[in-house]
PDB file of N, CA and C in Angstrom:
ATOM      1  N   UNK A   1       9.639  -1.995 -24.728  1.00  0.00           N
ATOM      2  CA  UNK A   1      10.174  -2.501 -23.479  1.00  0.00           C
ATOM      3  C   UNK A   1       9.988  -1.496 -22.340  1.00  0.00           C
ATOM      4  N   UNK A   2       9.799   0.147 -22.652  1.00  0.00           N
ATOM      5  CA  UNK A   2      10.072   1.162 -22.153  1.00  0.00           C
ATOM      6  C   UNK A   2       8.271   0.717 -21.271  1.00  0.00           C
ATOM      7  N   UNK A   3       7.401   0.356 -22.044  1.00  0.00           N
ATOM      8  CA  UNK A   3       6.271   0.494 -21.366  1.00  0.00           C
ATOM      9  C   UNK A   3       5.711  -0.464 -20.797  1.00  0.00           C
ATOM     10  N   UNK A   4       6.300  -1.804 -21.104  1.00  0.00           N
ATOM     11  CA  UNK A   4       6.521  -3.096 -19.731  1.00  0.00           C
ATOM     12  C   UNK A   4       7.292  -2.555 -19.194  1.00  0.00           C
ATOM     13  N   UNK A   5       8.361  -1.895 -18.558  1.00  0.00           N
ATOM     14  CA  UNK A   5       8.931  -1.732 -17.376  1.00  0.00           C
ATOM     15  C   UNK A   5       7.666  -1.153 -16.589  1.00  0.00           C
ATOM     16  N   UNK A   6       7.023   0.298 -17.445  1.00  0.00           N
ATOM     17  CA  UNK A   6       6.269   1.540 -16.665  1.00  0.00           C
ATOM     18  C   UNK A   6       5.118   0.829 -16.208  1.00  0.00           C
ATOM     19  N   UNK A   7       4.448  -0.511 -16.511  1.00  0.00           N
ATOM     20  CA  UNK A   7       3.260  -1.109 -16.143  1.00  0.00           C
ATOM     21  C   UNK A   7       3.972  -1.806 -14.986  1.00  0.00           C
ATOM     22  N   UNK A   8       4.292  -2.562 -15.462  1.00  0.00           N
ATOM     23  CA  UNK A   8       5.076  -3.540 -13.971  1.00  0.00           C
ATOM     24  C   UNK A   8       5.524  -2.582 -12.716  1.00  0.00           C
ATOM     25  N   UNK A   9       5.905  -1.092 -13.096  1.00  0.00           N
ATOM     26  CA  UNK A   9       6.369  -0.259 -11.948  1.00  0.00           C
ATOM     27  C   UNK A   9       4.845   0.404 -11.426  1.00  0.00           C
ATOM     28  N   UNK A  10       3.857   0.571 -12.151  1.00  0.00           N
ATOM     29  CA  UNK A  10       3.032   0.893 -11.460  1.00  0.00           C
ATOM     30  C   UNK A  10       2.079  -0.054 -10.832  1.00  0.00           C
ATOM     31  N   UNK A  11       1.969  -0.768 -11.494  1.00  0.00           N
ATOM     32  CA  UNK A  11       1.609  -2.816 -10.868  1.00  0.00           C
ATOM     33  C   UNK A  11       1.934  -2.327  -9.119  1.00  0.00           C
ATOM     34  N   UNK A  12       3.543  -2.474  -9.551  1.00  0.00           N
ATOM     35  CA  UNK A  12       4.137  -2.388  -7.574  1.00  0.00           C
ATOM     36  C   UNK A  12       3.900  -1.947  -6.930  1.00  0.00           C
ATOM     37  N   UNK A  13       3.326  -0.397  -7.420  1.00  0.00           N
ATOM     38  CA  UNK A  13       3.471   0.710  -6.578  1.00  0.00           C
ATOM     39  C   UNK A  13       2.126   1.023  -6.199  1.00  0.00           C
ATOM     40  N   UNK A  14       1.586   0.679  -7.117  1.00  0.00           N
ATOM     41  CA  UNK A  14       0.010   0.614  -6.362  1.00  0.00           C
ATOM     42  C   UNK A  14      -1.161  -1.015  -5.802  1.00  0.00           C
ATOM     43  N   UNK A  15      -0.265  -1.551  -6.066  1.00  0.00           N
ATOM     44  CA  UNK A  15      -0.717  -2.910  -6.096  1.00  0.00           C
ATOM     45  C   UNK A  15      -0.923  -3.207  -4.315  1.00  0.00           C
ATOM     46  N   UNK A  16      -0.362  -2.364  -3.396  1.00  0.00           N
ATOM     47  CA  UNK A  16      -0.703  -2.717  -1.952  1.00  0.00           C
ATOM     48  C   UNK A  16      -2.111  -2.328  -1.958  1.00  0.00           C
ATOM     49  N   UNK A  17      -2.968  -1.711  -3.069  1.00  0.00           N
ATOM     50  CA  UNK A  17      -4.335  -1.479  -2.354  1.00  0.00           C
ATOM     51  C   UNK A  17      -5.246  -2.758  -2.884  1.00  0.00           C
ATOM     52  N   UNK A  18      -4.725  -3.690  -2.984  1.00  0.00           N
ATOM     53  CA  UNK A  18      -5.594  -4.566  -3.270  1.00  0.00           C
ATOM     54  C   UNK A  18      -5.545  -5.508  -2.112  1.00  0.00           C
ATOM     55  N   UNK A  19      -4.877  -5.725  -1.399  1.00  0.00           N
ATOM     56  CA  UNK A  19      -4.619  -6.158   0.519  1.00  0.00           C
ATOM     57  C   UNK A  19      -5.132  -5.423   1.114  1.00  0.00           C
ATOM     58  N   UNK A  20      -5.677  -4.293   0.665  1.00  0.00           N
ATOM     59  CA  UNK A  20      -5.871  -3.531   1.767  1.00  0.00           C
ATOM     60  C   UNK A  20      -7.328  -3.291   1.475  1.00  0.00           C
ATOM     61  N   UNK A  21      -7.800  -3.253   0.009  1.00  0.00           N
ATOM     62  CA  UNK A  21      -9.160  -3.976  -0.214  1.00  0.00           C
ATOM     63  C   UNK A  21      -9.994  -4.896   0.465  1.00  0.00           C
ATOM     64  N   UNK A  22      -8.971  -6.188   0.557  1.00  0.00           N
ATOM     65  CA  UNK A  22      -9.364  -7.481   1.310  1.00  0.00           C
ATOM     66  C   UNK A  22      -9.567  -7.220   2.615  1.00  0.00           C
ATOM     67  N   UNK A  23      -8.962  -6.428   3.336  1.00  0.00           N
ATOM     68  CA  UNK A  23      -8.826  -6.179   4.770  1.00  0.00           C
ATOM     69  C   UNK A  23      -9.748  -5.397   4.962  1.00  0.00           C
ATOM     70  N   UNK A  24     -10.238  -4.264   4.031  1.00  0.00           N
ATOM     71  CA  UNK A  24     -11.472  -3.789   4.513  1.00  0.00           C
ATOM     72  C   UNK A  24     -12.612  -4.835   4.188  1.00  0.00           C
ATOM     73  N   UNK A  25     -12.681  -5.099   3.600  1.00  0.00           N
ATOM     74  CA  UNK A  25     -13.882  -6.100   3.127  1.00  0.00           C
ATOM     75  C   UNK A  25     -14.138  -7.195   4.218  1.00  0.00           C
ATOM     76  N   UNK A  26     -12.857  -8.067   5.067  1.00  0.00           N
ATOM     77  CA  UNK A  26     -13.320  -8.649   6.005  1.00  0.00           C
ATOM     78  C   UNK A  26     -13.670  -8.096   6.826  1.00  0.00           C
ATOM     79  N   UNK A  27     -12.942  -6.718   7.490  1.00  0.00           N
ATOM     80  CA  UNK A  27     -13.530  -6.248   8.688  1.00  0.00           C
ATOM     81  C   UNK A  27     -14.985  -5.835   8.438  1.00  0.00           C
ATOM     82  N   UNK A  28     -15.405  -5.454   7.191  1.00  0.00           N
ATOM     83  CA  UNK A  28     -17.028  -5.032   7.057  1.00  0.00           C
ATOM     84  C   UNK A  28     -17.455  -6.420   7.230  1.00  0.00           C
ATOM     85  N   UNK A  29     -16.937  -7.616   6.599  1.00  0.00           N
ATOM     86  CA  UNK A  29     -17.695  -8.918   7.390  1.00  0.00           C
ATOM     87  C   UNK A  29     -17.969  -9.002   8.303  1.00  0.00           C
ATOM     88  N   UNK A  30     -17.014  -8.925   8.942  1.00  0.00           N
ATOM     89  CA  UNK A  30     -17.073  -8.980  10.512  1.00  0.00           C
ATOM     90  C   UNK A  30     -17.746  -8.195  11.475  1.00  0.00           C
ATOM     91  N   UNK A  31     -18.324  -7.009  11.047  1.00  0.00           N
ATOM     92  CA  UNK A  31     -18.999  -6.225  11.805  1.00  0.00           C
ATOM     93  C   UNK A  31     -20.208  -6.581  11.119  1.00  0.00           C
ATOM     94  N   UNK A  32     -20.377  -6.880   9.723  1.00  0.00           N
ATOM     95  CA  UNK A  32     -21.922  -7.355   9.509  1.00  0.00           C
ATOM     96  C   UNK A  32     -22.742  -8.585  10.073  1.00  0.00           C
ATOM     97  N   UNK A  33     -21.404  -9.363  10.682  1.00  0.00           N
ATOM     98  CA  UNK A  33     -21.558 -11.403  10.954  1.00  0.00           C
ATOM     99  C   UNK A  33     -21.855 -10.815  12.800  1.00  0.00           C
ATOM    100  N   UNK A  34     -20.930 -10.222  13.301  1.00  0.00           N
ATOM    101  CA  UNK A  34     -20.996 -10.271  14.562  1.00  0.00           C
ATOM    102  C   UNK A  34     -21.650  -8.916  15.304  1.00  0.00           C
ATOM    103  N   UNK A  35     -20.958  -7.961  14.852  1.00  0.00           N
ATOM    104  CA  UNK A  35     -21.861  -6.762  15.621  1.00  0.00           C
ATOM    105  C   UNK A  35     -23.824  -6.721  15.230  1.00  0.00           C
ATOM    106  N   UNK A  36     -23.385  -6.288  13.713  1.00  0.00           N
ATOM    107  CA  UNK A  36     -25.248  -5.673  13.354  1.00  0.00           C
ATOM    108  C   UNK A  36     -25.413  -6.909  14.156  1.00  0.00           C
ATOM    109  N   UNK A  37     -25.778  -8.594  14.433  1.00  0.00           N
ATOM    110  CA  UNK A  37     -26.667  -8.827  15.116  1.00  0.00           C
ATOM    111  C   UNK A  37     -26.777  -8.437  16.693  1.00  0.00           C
ATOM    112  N   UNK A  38     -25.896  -7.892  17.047  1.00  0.00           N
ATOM    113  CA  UNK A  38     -25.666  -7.479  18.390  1.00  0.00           C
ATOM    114  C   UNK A  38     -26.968  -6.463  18.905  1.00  0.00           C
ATOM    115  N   UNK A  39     -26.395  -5.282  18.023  1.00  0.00           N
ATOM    116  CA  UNK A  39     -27.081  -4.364  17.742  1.00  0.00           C
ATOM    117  C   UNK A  39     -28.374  -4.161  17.184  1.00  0.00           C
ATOM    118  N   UNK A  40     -28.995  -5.102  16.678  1.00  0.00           N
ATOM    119  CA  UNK A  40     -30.088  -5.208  16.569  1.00  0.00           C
ATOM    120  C   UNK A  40     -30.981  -6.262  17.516  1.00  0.00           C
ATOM    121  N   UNK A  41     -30.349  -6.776  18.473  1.00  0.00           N
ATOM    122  CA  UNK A  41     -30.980  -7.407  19.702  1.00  0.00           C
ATOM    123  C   UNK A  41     -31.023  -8.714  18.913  1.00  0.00           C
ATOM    124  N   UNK A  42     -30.174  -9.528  17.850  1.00  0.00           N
ATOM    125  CA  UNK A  42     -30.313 -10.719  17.724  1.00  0.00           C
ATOM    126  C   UNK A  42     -29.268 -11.300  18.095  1.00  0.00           C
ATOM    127  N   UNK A  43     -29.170 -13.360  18.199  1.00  0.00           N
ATOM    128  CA  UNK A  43     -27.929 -14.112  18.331  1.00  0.00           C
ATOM    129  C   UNK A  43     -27.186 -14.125  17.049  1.00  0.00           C
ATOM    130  N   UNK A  44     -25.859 -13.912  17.248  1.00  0.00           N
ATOM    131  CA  UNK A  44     -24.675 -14.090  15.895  1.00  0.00           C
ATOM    132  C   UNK A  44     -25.080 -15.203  15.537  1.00  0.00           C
ATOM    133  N   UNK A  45     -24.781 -15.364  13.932  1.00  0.00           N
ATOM    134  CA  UNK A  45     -24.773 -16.664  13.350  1.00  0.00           C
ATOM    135  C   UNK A  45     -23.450 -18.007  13.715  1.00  0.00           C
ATOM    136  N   UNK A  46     -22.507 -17.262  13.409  1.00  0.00           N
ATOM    137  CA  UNK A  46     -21.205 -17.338  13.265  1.00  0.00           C
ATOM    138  C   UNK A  46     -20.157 -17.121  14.155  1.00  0.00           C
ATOM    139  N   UNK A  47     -19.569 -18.171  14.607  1.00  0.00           N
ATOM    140  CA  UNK A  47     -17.969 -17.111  14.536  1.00  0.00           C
ATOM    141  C   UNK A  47     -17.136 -17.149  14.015  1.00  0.00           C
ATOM    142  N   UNK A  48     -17.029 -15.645  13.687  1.00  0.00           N
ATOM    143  CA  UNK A  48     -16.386 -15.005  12.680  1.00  0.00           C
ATOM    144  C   UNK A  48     -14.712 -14.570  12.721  1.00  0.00           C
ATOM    145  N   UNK A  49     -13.905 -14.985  14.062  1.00  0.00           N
ATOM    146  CA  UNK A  49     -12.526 -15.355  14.054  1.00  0.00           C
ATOM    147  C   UNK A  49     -12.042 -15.199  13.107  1.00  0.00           C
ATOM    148  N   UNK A  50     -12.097 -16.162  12.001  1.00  0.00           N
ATOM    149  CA  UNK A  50     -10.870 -15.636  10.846  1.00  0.00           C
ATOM    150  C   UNK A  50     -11.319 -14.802  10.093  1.00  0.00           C
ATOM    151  N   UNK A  51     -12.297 -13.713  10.194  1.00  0.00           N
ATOM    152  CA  UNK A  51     -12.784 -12.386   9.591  1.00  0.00           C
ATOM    153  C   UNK A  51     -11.638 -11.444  10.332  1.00  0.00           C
ATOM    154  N   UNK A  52     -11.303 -12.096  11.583  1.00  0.00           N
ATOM    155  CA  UNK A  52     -10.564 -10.657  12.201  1.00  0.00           C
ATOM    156  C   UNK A  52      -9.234 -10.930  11.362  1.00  0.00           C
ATOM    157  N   UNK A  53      -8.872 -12.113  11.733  1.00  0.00           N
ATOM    158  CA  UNK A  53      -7.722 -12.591  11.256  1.00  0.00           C
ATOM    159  C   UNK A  53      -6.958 -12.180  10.384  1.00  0.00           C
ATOM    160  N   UNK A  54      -8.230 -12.561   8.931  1.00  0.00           N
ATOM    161  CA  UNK A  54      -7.609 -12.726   7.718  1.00  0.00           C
ATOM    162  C   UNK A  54      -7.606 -10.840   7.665  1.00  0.00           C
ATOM    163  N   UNK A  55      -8.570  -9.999   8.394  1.00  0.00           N
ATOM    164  CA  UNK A  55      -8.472  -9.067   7.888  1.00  0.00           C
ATOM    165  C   UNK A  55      -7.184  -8.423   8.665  1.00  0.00           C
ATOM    166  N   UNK A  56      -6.684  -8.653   9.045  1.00  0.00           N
ATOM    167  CA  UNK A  56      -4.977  -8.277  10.400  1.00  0.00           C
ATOM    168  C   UNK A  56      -3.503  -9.040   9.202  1.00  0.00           C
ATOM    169  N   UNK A  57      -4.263  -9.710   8.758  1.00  0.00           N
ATOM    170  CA  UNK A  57      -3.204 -10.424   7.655  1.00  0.00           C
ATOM    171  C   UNK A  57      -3.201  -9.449   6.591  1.00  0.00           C
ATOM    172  N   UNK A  58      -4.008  -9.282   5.738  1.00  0.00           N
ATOM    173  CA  UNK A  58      -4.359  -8.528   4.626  1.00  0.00           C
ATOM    174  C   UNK A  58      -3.758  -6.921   4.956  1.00  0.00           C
ATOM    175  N   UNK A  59      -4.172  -6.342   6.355  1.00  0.00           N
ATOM    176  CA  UNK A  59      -3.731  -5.017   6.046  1.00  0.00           C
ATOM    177  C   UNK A  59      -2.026  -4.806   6.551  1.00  0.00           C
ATOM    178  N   UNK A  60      -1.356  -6.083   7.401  1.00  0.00           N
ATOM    179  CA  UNK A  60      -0.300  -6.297   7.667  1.00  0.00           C
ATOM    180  C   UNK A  60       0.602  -6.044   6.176  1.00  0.00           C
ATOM    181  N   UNK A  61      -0.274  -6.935   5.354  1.00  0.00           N
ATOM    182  CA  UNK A  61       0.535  -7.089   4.018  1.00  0.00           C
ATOM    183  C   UNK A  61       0.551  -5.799   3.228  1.00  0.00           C
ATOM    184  N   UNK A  62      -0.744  -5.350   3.307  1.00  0.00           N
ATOM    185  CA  UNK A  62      -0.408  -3.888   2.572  1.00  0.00           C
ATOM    186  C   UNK A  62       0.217  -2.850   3.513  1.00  0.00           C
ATOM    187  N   UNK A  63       0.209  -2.591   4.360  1.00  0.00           N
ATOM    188  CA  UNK A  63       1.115  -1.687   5.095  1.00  0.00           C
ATOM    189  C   UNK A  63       2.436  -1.992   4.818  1.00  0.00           C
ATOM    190  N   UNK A  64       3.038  -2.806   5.099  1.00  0.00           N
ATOM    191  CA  UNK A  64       4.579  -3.300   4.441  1.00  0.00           C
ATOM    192  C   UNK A  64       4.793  -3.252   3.001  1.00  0.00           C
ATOM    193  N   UNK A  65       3.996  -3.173   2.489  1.00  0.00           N
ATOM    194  CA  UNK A  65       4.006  -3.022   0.828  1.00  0.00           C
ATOM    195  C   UNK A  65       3.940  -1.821   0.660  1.00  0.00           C
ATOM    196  N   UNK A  66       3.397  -1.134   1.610  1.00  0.00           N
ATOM    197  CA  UNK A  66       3.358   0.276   1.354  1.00  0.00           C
ATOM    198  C   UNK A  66       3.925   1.410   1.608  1.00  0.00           C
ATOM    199  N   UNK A  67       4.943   0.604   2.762  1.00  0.00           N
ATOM    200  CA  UNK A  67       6.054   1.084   3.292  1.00  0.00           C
ATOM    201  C   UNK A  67       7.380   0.499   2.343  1.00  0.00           C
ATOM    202  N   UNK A  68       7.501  -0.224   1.593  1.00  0.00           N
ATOM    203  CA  UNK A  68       8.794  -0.646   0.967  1.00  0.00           C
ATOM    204  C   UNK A  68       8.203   0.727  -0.527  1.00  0.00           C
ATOM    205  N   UNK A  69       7.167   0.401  -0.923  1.00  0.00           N
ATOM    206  CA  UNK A  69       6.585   1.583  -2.478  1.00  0.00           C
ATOM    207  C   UNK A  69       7.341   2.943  -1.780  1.00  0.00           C
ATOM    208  N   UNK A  70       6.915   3.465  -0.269  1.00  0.00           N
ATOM    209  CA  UNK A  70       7.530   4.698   0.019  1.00  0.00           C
ATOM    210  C   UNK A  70       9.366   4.998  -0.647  1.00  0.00           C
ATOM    211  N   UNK A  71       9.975   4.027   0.618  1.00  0.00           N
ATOM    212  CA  UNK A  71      11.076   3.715   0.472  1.00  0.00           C
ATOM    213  C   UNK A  71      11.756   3.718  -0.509  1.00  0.00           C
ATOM    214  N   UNK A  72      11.151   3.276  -1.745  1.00  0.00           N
ATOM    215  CA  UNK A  72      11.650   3.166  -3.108  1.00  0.00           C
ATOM    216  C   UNK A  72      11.696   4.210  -3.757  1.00  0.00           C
ATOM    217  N   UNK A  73      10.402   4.565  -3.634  1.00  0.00           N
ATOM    218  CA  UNK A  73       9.989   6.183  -4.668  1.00  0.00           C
ATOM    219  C   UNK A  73      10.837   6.942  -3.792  1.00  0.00           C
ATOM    220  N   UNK A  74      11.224   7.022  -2.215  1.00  0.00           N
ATOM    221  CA  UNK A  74      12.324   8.405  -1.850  1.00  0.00           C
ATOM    222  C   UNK A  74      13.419   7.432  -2.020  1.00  0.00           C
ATOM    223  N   UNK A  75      13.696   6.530  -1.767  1.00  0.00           N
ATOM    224  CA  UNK A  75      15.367   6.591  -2.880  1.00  0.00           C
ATOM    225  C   UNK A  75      15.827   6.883  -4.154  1.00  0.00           C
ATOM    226  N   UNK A  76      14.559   6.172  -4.655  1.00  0.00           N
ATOM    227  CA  UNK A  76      14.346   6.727  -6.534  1.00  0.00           C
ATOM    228  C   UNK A  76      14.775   8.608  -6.917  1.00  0.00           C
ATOM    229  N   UNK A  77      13.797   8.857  -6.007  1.00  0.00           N
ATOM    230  CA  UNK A  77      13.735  10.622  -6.292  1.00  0.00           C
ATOM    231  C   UNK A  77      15.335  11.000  -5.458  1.00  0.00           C
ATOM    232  N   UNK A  78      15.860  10.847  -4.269  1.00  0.00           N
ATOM    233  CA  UNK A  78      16.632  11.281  -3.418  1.00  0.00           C
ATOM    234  C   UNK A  78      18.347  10.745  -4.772  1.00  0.00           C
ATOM    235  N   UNK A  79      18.240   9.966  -5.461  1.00  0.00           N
ATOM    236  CA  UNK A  79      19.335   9.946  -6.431  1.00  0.00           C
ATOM    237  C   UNK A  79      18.873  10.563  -7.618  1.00  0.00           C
ATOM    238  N   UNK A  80      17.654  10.853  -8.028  1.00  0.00           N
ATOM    239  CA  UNK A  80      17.636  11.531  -9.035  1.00  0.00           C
ATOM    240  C   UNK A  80      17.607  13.461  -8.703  1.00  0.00           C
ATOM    241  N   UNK A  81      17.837  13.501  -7.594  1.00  0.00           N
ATOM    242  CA  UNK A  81      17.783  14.801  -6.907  1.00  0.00           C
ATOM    243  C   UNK A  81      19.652  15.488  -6.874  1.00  0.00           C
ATOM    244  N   UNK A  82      20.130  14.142  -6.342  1.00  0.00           N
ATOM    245  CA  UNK A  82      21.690  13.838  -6.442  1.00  0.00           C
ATOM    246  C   UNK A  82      22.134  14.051  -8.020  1.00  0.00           C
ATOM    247  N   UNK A  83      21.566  13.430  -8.804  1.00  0.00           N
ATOM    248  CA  UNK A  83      21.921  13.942  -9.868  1.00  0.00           C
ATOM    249  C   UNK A  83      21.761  14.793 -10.569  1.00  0.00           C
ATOM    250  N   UNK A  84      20.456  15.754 -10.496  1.00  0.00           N
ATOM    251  CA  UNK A  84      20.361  16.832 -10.941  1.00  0.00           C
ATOM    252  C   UNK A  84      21.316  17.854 -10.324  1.00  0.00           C
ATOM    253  N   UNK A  85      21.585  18.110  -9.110  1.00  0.00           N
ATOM    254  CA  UNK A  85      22.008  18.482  -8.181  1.00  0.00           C
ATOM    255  C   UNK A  85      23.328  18.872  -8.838  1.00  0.00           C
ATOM    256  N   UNK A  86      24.463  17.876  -8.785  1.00  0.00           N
ATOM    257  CA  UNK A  86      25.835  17.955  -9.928  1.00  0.00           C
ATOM    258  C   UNK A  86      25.510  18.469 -11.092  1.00  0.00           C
ATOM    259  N   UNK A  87      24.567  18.139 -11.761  1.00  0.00           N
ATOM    260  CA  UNK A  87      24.390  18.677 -13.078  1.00  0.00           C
ATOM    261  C   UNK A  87      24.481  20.382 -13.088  1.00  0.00           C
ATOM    262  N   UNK A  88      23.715  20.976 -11.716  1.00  0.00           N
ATOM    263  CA  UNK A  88      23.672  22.248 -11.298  1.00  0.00           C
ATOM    264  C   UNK A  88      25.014  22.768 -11.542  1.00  0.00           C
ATOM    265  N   UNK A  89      25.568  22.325 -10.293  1.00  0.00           N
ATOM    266  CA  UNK A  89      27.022  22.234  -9.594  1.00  0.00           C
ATOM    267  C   UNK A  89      27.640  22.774 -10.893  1.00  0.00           C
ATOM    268  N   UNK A  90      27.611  21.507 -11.627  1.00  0.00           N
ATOM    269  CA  UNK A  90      28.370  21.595 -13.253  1.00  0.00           C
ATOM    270  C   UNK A  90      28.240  22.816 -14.268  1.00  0.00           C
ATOM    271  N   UNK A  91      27.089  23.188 -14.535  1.00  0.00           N
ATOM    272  CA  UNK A  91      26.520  24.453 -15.260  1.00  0.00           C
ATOM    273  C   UNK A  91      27.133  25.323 -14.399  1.00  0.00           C
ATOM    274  N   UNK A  92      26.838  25.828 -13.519  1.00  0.00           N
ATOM    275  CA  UNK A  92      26.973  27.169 -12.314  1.00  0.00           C
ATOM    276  C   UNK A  92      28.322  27.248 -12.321  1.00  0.00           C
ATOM    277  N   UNK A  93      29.682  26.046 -12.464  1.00  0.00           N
ATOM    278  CA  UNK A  93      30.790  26.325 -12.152  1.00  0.00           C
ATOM    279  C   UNK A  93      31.735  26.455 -13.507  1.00  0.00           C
ATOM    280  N   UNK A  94      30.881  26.006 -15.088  1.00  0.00           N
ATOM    281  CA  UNK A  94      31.730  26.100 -15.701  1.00  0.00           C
ATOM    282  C   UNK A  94      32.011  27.803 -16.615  1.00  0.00           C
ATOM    283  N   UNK A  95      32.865  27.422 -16.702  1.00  0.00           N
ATOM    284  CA  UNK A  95      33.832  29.074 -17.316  1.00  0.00           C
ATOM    285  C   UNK A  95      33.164  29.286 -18.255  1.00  0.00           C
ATOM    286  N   UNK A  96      32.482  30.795 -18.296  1.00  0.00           N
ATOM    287  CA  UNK A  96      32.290  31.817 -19.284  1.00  0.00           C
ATOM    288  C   UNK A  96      33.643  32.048 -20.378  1.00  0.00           C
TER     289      UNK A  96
END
């Protein structure tokens, strides 16, 4: 059970880079659909609108995902810091 929790916790905690995968991947669409023909003196095929889009969606989602993973891991550590902490407290103050 100990090592379904530890998969599912690292699932979470790294799992915003797969939004953020997607988001690079459209914006390289999007500069391959609309700029390179720019830049190479040809007409776009496409417009490519929901390349920007989806890619403003995608990194929206991993940034917030990646900001709640922060959040967690310093509350996680900031009580397990608290508790070592007393444990100190405890050793250091009890009688010889």
């Amino acid at each position: 059970m100990k090592i379904i929790k530890n998969v599912i916790l690292f699932v979470l905690s790294v799992g915003w880079l797969i939004p953020l995968y997607f988001s690079f991947q459209f914006q390289f669409s999007w500069l391959n659909t609309e700029v390179a023909p720019i830049v190479y003196h040809k007409i776009p095929q496409m417009n490519s609108f929901p390349l920007k889009y989806y890619s403003q969606y995608f990194w929206t989602i991993s940034f917030f995902w990646m900001c709640a993973v922060i959040i967690f891991w310093f509350c996680t550590l900031l009580i397990l810091f608290n508790k070592m902490s007393k444990r100190v407290e405890e050793i250091e103050n009890k009688p010889k």
